[in-house]
C-alpha atoms as a PDB file:
ATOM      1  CA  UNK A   1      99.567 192.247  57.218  1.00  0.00           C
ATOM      2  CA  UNK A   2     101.788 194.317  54.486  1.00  0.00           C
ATOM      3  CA  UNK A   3     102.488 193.871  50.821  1.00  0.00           C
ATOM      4  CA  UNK A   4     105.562 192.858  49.612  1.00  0.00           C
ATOM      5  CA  UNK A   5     108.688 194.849  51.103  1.00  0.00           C
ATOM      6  CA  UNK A   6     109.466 195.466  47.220  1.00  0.00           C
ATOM      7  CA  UNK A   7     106.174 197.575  46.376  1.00  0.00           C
ATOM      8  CA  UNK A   8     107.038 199.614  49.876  1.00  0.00           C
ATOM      9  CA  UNK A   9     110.198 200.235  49.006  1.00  0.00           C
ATOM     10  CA  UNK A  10     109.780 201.427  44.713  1.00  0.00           C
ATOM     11  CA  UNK A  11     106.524 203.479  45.401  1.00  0.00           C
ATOM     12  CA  UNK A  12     107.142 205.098  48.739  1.00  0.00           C
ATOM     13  CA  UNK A  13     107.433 208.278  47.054  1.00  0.00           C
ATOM     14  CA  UNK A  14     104.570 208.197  45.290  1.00  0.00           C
ATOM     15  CA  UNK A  15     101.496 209.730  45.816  1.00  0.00           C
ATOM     16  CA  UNK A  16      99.222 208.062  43.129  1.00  0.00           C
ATOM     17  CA  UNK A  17      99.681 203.736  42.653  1.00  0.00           C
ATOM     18  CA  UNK A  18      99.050 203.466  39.166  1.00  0.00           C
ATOM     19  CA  UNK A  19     100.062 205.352  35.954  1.00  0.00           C
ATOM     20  CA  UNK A  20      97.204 207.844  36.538  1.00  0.00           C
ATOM     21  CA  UNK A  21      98.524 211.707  36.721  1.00  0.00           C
ATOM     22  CA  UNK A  22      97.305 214.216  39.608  1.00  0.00           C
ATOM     23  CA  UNK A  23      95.596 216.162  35.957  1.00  0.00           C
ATOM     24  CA  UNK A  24      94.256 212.749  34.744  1.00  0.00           C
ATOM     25  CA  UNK A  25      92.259 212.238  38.673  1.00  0.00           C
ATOM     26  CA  UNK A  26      90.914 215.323  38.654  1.00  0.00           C
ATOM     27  CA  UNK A  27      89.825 214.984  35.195  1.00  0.00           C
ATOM     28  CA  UNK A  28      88.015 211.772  36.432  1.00  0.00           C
ATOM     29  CA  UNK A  29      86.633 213.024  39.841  1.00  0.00           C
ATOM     30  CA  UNK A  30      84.974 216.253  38.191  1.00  0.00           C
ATOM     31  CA  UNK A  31      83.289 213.767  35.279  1.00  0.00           C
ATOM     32  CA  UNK A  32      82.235 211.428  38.191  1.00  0.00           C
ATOM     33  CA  UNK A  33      79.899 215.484  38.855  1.00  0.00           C
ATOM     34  CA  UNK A  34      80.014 214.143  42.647  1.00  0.00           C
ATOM     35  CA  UNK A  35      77.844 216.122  45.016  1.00  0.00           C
ATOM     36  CA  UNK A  36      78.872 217.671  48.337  1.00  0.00           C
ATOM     37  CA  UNK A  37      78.708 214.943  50.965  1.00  0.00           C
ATOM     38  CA  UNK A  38      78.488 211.713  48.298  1.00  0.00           C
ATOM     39  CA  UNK A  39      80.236 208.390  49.952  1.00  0.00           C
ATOM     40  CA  UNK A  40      82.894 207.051  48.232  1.00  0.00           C
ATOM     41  CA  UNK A  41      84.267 203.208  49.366  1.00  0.00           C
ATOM     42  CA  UNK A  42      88.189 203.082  48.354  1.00  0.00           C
ATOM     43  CA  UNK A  43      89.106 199.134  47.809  1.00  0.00           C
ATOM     44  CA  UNK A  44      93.131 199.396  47.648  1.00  0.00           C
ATOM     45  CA  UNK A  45      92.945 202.783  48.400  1.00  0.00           C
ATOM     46  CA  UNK A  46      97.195 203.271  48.553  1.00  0.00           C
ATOM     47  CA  UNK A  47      98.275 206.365  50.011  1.00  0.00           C
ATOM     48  CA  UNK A  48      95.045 207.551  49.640  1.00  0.00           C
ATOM     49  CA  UNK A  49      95.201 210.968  46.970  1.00  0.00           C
ATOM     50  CA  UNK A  50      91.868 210.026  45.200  1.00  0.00           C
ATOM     51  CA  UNK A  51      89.499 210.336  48.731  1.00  0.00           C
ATOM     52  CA  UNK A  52      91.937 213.196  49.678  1.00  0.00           C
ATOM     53  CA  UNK A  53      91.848 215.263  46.884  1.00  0.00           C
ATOM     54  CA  UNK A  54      88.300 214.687  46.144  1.00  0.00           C
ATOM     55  CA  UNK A  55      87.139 215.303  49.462  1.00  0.00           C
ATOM     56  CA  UNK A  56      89.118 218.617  49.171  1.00  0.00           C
ATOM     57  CA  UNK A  57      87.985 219.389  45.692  1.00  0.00           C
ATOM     58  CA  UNK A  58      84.213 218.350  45.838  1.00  0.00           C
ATOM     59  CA  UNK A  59      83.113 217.738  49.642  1.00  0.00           C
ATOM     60  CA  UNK A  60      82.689 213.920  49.702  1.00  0.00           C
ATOM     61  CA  UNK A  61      83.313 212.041  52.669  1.00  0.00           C
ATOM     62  CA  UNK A  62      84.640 208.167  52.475  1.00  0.00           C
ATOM     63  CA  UNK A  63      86.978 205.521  53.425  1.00  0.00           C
ATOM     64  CA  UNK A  64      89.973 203.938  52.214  1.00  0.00           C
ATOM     65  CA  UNK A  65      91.129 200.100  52.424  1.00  0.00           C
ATOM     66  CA  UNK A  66      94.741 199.596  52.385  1.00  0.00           C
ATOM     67  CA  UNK A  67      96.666 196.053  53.029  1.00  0.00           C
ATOM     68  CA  UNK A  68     100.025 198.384  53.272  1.00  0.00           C
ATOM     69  CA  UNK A  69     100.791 199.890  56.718  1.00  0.00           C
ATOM     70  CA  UNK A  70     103.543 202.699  55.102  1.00  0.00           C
ATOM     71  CA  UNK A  71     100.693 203.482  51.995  1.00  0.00           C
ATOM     72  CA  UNK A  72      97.430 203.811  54.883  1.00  0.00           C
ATOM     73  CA  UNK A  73     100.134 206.129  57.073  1.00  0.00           C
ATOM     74  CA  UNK A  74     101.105 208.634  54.503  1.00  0.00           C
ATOM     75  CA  UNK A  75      97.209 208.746  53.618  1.00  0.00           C
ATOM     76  CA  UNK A  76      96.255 209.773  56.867  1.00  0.00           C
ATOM     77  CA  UNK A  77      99.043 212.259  56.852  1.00  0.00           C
ATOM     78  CA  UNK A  78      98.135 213.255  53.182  1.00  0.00           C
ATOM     79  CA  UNK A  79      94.535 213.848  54.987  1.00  0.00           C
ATOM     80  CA  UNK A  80      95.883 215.950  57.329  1.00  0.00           C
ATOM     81  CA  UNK A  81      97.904 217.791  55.037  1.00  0.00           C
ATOM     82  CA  UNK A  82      94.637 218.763  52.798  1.00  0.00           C
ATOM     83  CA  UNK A  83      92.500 219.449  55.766  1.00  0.00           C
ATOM     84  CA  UNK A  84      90.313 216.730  54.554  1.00  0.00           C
ATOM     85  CA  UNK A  85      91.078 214.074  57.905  1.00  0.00           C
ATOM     86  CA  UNK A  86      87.579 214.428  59.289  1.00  0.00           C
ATOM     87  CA  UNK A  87      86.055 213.957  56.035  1.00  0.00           C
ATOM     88  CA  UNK A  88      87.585 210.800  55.176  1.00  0.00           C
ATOM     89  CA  UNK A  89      88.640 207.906  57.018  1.00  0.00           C
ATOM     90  CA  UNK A  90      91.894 204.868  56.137  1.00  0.00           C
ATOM     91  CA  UNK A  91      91.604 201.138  57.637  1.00  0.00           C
ATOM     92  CA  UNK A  92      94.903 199.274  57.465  1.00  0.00           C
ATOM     93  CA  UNK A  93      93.095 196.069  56.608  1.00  0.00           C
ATOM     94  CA  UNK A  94      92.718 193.459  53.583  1.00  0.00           C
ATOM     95  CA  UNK A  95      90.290 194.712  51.264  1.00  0.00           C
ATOM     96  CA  UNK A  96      88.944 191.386  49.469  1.00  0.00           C
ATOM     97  CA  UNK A  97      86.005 190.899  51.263  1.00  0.00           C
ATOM     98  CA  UNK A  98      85.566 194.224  52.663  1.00  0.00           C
ATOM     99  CA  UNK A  99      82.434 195.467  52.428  1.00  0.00           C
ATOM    100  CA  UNK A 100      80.484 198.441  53.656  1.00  0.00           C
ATOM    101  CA  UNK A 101      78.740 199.540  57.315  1.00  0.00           C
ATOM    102  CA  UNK A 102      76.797 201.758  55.026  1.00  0.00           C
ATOM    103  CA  UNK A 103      75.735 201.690  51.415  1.00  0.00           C
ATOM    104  CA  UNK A 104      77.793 203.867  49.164  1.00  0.00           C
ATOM    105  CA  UNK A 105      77.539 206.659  46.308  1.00  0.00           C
ATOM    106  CA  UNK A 106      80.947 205.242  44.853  1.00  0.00           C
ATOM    107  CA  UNK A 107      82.437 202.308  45.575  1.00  0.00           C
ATOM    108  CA  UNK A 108      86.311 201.685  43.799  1.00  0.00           C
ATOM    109  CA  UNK A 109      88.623 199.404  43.422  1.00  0.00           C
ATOM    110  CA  UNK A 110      91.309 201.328  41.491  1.00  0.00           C
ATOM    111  CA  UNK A 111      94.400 199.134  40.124  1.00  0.00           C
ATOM    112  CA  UNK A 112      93.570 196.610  42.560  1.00  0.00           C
ATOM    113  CA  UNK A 113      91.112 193.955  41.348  1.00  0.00           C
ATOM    114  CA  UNK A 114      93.316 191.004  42.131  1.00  0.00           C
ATOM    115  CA  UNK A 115      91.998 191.453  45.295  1.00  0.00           C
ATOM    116  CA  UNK A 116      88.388 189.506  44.248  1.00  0.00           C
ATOM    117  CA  UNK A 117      90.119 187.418  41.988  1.00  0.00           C
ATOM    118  CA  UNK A 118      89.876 189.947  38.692  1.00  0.00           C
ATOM    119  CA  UNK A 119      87.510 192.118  37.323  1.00  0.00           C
ATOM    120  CA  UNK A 120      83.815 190.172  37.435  1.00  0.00           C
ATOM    121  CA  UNK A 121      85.057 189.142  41.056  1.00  0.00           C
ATOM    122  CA  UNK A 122      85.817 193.304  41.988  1.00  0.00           C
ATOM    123  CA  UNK A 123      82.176 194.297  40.508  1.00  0.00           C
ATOM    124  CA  UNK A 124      80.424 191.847  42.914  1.00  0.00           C
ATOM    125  CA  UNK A 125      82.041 192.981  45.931  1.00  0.00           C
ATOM    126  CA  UNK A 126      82.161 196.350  44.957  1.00  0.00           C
ATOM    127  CA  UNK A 127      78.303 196.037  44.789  1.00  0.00           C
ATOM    128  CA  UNK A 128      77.290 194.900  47.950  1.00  0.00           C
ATOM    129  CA  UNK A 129      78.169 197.744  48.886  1.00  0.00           C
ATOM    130  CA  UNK A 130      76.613 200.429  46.361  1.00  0.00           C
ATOM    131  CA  UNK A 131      73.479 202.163  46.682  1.00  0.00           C
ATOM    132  CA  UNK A 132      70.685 201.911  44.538  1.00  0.00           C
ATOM    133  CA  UNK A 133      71.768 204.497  41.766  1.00  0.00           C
ATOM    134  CA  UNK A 134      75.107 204.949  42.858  1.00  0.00           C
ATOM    135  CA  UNK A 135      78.783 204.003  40.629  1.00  0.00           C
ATOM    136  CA  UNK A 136      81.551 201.814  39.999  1.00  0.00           C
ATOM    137  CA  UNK A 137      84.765 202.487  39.608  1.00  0.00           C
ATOM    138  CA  UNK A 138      87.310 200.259  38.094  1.00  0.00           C
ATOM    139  CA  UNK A 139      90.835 200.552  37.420  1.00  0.00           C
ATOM    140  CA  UNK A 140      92.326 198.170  35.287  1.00  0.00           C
ATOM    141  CA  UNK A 141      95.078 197.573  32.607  1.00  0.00           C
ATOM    142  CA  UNK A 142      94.518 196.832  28.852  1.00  0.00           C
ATOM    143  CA  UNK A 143      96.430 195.752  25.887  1.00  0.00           C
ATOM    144  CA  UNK A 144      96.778 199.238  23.571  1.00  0.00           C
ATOM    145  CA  UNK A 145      98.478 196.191  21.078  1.00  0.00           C
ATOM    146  CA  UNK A 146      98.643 192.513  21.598  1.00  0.00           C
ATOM    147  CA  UNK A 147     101.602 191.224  22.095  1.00  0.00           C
ATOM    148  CA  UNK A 148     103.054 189.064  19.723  1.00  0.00           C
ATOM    149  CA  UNK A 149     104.475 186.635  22.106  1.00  0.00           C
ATOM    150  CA  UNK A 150     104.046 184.967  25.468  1.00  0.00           C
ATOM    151  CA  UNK A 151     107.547 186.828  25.734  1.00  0.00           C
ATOM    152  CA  UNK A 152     106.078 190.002  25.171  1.00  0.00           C
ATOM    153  CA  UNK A 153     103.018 189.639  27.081  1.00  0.00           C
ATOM    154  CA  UNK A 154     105.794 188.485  29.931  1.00  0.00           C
ATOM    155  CA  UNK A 155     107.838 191.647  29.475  1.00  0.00           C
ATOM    156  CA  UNK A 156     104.638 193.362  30.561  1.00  0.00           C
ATOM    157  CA  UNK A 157     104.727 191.634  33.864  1.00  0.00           C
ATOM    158  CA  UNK A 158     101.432 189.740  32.759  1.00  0.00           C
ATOM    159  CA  UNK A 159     101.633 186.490  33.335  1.00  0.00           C
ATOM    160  CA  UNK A 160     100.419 185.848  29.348  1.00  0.00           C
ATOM    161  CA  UNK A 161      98.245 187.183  26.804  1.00  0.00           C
ATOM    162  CA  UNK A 162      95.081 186.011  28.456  1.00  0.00           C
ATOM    163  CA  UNK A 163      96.222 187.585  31.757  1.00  0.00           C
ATOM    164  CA  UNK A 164      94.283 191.253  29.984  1.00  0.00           C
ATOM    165  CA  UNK A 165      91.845 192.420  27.078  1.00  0.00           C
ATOM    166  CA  UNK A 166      91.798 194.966  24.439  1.00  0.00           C
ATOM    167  CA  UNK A 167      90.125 198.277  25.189  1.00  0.00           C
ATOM    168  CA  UNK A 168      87.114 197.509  23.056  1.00  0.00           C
ATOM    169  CA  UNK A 169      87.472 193.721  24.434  1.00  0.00           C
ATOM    170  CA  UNK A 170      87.600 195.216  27.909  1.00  0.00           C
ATOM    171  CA  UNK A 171      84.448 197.906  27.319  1.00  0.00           C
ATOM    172  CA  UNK A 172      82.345 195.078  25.947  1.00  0.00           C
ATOM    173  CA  UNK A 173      83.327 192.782  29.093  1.00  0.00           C
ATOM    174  CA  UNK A 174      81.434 195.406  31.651  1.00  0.00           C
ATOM    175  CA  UNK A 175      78.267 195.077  29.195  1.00  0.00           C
ATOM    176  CA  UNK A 176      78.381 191.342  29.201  1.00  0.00           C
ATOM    177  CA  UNK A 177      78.407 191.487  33.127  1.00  0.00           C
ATOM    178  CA  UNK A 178      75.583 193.578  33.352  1.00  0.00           C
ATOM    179  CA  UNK A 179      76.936 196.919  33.596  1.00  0.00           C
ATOM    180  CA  UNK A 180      76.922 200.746  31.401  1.00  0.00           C
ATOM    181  CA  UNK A 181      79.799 201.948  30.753  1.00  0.00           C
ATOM    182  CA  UNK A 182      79.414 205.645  32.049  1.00  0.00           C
ATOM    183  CA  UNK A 183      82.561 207.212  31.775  1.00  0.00           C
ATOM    184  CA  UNK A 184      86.311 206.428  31.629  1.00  0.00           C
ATOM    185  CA  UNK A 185      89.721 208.152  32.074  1.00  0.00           C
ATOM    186  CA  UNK A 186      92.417 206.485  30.219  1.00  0.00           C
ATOM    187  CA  UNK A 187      96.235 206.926  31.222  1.00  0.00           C
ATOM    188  CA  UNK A 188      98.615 208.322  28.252  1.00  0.00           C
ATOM    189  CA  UNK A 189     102.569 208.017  27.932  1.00  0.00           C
ATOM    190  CA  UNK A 190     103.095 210.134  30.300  1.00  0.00           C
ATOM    191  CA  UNK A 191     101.066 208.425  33.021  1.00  0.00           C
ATOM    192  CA  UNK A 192     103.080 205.345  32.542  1.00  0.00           C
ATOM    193  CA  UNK A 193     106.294 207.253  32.378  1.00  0.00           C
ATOM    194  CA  UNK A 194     105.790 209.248  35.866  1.00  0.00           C
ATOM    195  CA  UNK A 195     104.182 206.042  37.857  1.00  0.00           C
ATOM    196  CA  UNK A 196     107.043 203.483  36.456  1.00  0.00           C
ATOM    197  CA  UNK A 197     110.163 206.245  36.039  1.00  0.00           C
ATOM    198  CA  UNK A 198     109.857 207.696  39.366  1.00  0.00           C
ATOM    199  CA  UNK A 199     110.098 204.203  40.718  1.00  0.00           C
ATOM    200  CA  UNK A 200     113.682 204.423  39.340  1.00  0.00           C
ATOM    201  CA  UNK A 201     115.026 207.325  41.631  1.00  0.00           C
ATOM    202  CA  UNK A 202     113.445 206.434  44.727  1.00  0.00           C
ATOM    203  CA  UNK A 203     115.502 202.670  43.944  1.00  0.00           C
ATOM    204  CA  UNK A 204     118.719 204.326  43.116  1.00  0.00           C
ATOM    205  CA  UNK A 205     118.100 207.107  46.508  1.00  0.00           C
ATOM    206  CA  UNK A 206     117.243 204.186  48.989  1.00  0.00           C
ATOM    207  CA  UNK A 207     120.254 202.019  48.034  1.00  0.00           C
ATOM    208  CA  UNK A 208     122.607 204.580  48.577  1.00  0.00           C
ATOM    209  CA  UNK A 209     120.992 205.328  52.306  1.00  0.00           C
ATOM    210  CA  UNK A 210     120.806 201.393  52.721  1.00  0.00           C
ATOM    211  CA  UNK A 211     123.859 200.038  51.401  1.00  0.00           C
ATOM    212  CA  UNK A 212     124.458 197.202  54.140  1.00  0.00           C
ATOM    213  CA  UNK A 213     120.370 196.124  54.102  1.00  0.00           C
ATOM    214  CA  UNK A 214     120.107 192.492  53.226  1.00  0.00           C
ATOM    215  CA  UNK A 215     117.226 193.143  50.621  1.00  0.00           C
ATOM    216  CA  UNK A 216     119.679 195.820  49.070  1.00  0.00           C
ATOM    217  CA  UNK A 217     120.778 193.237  45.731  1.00  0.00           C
ATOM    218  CA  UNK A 218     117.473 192.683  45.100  1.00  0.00           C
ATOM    219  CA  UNK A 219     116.761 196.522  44.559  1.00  0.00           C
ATOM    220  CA  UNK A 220     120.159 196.768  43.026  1.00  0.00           C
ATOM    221  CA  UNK A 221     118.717 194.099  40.619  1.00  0.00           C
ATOM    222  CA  UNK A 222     115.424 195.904  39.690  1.00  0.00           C
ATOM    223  CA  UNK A 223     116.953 198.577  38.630  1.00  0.00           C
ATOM    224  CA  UNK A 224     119.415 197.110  36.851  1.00  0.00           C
ATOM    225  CA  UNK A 225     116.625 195.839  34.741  1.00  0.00           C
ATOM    226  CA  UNK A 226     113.062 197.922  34.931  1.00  0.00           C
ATOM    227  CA  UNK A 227     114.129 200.977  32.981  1.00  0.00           C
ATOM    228  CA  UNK A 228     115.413 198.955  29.907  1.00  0.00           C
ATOM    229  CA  UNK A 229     112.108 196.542  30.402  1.00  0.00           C
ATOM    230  CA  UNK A 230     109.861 199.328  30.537  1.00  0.00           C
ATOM    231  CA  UNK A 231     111.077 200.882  27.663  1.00  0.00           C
ATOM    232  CA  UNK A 232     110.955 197.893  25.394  1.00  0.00           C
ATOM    233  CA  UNK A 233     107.391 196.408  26.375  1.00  0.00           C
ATOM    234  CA  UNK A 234     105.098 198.276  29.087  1.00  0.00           C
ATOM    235  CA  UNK A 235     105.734 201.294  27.249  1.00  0.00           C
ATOM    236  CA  UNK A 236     103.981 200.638  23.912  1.00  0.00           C
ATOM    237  CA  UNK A 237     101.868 197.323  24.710  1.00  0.00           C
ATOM    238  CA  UNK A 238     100.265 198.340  28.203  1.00  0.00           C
ATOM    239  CA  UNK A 239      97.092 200.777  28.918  1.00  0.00           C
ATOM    240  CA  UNK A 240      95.559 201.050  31.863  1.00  0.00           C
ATOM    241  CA  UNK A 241      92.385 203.228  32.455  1.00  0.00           C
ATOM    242  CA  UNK A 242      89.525 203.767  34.921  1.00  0.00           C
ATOM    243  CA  UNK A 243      85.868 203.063  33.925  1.00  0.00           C
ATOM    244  CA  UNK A 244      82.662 204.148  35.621  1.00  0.00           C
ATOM    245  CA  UNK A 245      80.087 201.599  35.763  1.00  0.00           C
ATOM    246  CA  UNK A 246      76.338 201.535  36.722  1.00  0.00           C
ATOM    247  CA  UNK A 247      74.514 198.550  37.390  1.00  0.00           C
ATOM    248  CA  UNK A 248      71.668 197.953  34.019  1.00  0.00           C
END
């Protein structure tokens, strides 16, 4: 069980999945005003710096879900590293379907919701394993414009329009399934720029040390073509933020 060979090979140097910043996470985690020892369930969990950090930085304990072998690994050592490994716990597993031993505090699904089918399908899952009282956590992109065109929408790596909502679109969508919007920590510019540009050197770094690998043109060919793709749609048509949701 591993995600596409692509996705391991672009973000192995990253520590954070998404265009969140280290600043922008610890932003979030202090709003979340988590308690020493609050549970926190980590659907798509990556290389796991949200459970680490937090655990560091406010005492919670929790567990991470991760379909990549590479991402779960450098969590583990990334738990070690932080002195955080007996606090928090990383399952190389599929996380659609995954729920809970024990009812949460938290339970996220942070950049991952394709894995219950999109957002509506993330909340229910998410759910059966929450506490009474306890949050939501959902990470999810946004149009900041529409896009004029299917093209554009496509340039995005959406499949089309329809594929996202508008912030306020978005917002009112949580209502409408039953839910308060809490809090939220939107990615900026930057964000995008460190999670999609970084891609770009680890590419150009692992081509060099891999020049005879067989998946080697089809690196070669994604970085021919993300920087100027970025630049010309994600860039000014793509948000992405996380929102904190209680059940009404």
């Amino acid at each position: 069980m591993d995600i596409p060979r692509i996705f391991t090979i672009t973000e192995s140097a990253h520590r954070i999945h998404n265009p969140i910043t280290p600043d922008k996470l610890a932003t979030l985690g202090a709003a979340l005003r988590l308690a020493p020892g609050a549970s926190l369930l980590d659907l798509g969990s990556g290389s796991g710096e949200m459970l680490c950090t937090w655990a560091r930085d406010h005492g919670i304990t929790g567990t991470g879900v991760d379909m990549s072998q590479l991402f779960t690994e450098q969590a583990q050592d990334r738990a070690e590293e932080l002195g955080v490994a007996h606090q928090v716990k990383f399952i190389h597993g599929d996380a659609a379907g995954y729920v809970s031993d024990q009812k949460v505090d938290v339970a996220a699904c942070v950049g991952a919701t394709w894995i219950a089918g999109g957002v509506a399908g993330s909340i229910a899952l998410l759910t059966q394993s929450l506490r009474p009282g306890g949050i939501i956590l959902i990470g999810e992109p946004f149009w900041r414009q529409l896009p004029p065109t299917e093209e554009v929408a496509k340039g995005c790596l959406a499949h089309a329009i329809n594929d996202f909502l508008t912030l306020p679109a978005l917002v009112a969508s949580f209502g409408q399934l039953g839910y308060d919007v809490v809090e939220m920590v939107l990615a900026d510019q930057d964000g995008w720029d460190r999670y999609e540009a970084a891609k770009w050197l680890t590419m150009r770094r692992w081509l060099a040390a891999n020049p005879g690998d067989a998946f080697a043109p089809e690196v070669r060919a994604q970085l021919n073509s993300e920087p100027e793709r970025y630049a010309t749609y994600t860039r000014d048509y793509l948000g992405w933020g996380v929102f904190v949701l209680m059940p009404r």
